[in-house]
C-alpha atoms as a PDB file:
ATOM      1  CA  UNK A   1      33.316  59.634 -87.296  1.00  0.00           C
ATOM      2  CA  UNK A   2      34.102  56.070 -88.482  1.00  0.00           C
ATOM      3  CA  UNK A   3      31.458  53.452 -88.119  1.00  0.00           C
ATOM      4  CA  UNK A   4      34.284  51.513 -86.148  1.00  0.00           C
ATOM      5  CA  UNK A   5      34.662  54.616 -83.895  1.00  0.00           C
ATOM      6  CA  UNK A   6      31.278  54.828 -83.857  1.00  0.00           C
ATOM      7  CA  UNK A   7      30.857  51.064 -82.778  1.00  0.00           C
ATOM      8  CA  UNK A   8      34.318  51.525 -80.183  1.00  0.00           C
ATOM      9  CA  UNK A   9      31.998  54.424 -78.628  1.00  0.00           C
ATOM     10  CA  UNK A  10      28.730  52.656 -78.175  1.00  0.00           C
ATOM     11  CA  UNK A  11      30.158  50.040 -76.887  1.00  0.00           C
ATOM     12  CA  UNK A  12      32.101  51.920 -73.914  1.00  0.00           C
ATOM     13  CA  UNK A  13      28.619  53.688 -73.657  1.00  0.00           C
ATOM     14  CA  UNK A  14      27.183  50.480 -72.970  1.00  0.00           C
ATOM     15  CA  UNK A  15      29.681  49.719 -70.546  1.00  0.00           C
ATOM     16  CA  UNK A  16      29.703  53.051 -69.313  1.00  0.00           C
ATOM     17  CA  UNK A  17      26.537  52.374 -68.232  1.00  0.00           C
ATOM     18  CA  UNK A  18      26.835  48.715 -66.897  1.00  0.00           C
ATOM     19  CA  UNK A  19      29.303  50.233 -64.653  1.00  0.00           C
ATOM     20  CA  UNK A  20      27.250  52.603 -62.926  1.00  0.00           C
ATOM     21  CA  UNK A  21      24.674  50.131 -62.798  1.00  0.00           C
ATOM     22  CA  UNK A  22      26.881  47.821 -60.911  1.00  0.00           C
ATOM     23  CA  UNK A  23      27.650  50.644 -59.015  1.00  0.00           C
ATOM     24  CA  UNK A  24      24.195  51.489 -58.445  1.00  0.00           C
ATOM     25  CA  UNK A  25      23.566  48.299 -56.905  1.00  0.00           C
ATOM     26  CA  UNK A  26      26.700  48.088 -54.637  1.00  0.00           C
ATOM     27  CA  UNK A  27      26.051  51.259 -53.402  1.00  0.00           C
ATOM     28  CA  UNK A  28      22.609  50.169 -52.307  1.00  0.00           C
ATOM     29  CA  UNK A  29      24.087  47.102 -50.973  1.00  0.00           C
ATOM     30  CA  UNK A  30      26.220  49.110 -49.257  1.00  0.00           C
ATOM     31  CA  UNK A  31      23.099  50.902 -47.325  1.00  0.00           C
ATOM     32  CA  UNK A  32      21.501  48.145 -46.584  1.00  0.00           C
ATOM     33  CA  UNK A  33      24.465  46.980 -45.117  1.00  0.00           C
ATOM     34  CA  UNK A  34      24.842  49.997 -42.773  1.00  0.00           C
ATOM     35  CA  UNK A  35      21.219  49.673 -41.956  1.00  0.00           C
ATOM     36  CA  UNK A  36      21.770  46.553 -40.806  1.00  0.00           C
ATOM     37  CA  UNK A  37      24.932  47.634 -39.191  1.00  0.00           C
ATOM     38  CA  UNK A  38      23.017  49.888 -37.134  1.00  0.00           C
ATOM     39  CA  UNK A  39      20.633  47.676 -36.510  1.00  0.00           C
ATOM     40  CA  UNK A  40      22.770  45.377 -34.907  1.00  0.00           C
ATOM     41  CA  UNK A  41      24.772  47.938 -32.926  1.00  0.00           C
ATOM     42  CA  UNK A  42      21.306  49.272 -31.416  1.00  0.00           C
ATOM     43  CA  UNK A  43      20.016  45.362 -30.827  1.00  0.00           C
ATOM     44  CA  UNK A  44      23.708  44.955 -28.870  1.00  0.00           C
ATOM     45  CA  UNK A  45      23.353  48.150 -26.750  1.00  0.00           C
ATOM     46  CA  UNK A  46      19.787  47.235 -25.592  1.00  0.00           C
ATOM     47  CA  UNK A  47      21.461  43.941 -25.088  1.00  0.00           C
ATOM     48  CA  UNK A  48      24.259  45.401 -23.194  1.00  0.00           C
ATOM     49  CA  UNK A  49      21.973  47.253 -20.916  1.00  0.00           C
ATOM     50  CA  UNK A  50      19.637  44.806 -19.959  1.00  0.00           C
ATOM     51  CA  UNK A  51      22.638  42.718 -19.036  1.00  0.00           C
ATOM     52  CA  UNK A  52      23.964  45.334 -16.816  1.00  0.00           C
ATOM     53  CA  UNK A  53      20.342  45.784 -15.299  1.00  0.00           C
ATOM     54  CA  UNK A  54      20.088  42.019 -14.744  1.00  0.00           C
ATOM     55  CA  UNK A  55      23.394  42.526 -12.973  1.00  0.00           C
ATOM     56  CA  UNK A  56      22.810  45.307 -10.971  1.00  0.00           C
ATOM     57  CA  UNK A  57      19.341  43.509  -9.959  1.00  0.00           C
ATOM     58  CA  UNK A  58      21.206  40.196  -8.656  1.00  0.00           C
ATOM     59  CA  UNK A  59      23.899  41.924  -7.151  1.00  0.00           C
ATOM     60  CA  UNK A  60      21.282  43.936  -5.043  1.00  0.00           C
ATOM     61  CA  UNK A  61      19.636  40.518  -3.978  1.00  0.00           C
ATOM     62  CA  UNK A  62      22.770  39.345  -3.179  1.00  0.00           C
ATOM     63  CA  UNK A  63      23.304  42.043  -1.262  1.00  0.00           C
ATOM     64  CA  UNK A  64      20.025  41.851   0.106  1.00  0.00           C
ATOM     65  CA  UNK A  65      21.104  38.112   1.397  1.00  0.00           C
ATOM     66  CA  UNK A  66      24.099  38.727   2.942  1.00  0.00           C
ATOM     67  CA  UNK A  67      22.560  41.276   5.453  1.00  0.00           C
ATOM     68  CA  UNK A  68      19.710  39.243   5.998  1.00  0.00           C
ATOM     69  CA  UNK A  69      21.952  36.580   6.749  1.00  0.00           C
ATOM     70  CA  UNK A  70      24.215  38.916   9.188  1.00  0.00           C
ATOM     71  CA  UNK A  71      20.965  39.776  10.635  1.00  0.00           C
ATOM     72  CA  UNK A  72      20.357  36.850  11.561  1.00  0.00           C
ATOM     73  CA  UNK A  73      23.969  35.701  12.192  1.00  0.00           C
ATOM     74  CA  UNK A  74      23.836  38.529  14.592  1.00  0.00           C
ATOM     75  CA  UNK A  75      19.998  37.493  16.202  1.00  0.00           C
ATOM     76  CA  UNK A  76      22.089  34.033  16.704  1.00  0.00           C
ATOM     77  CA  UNK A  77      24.362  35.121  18.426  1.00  0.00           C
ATOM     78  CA  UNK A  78      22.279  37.093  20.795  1.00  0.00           C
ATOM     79  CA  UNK A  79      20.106  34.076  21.346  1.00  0.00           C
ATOM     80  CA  UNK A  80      23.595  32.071  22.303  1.00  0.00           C
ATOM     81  CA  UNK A  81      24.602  34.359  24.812  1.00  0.00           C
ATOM     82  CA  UNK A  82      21.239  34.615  26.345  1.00  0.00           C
ATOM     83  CA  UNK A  83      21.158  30.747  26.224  1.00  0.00           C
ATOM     84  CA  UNK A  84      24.590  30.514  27.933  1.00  0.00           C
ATOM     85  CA  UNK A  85      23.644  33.416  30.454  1.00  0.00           C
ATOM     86  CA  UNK A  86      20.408  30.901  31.192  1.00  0.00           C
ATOM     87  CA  UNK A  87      22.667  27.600  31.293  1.00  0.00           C
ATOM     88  CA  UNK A  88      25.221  29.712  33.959  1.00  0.00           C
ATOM     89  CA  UNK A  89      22.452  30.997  35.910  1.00  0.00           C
ATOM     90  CA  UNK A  90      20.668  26.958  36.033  1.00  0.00           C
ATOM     91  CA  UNK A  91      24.300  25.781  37.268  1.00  0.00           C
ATOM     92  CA  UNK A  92      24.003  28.149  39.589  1.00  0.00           C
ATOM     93  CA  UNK A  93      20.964  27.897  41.145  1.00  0.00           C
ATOM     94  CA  UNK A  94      21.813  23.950  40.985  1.00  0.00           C
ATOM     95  CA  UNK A  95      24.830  24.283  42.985  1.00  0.00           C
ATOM     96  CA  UNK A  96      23.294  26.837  45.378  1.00  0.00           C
ATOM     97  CA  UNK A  97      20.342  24.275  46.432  1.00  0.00           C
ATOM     98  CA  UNK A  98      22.805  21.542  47.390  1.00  0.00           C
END
């Protein structure tokens, strides 16, 4: 071998193994980016399902609400017509005592 083919092969050693250096590092790059990756798809599941929870919490009180308020929509309106029933049976009485 020629010193200048000697020379032409250490040198493509050498970058040889700069290369798989550099590829030693983006590959580890490249895990720590799908850690992270994961990571972040795990933080926005947990995310996603307490927002779903939270939902499914208000929408119960909501729920809760509206038949307390029909409750006492309905408690209203028995109270009116008692009131009314009252009110006819005062007129009543009024215009039987004349």
């Amino acid at each position: 071998m020629t010193p200048e083919q000697e020379e032409w092969l250490i040198q493509a050693v050498q970058e040889l193994q700069a290369a798989q250096k550099e590829l030693q590092a983006a590959q580890q790059e490249l895990r720590l980016v799908q850690q992270n990756q994961q990571v972040l798809i795990q933080e926005v599941r947990e995310g996603q399902a307490m927002l779903a929870q939270f939902f499914r919490e208000a929408l119960e009180r909501f729920d809760e609400r509206t038949r307390a308020i029909e409750r006492r929509t309905d408690e209203m309106a028995a109270e009116m017509k008692e009131m009314l029933q009252e009110i006819r049976d005062l007129r009543r009485d009024f215009l039987e005592r004349r």
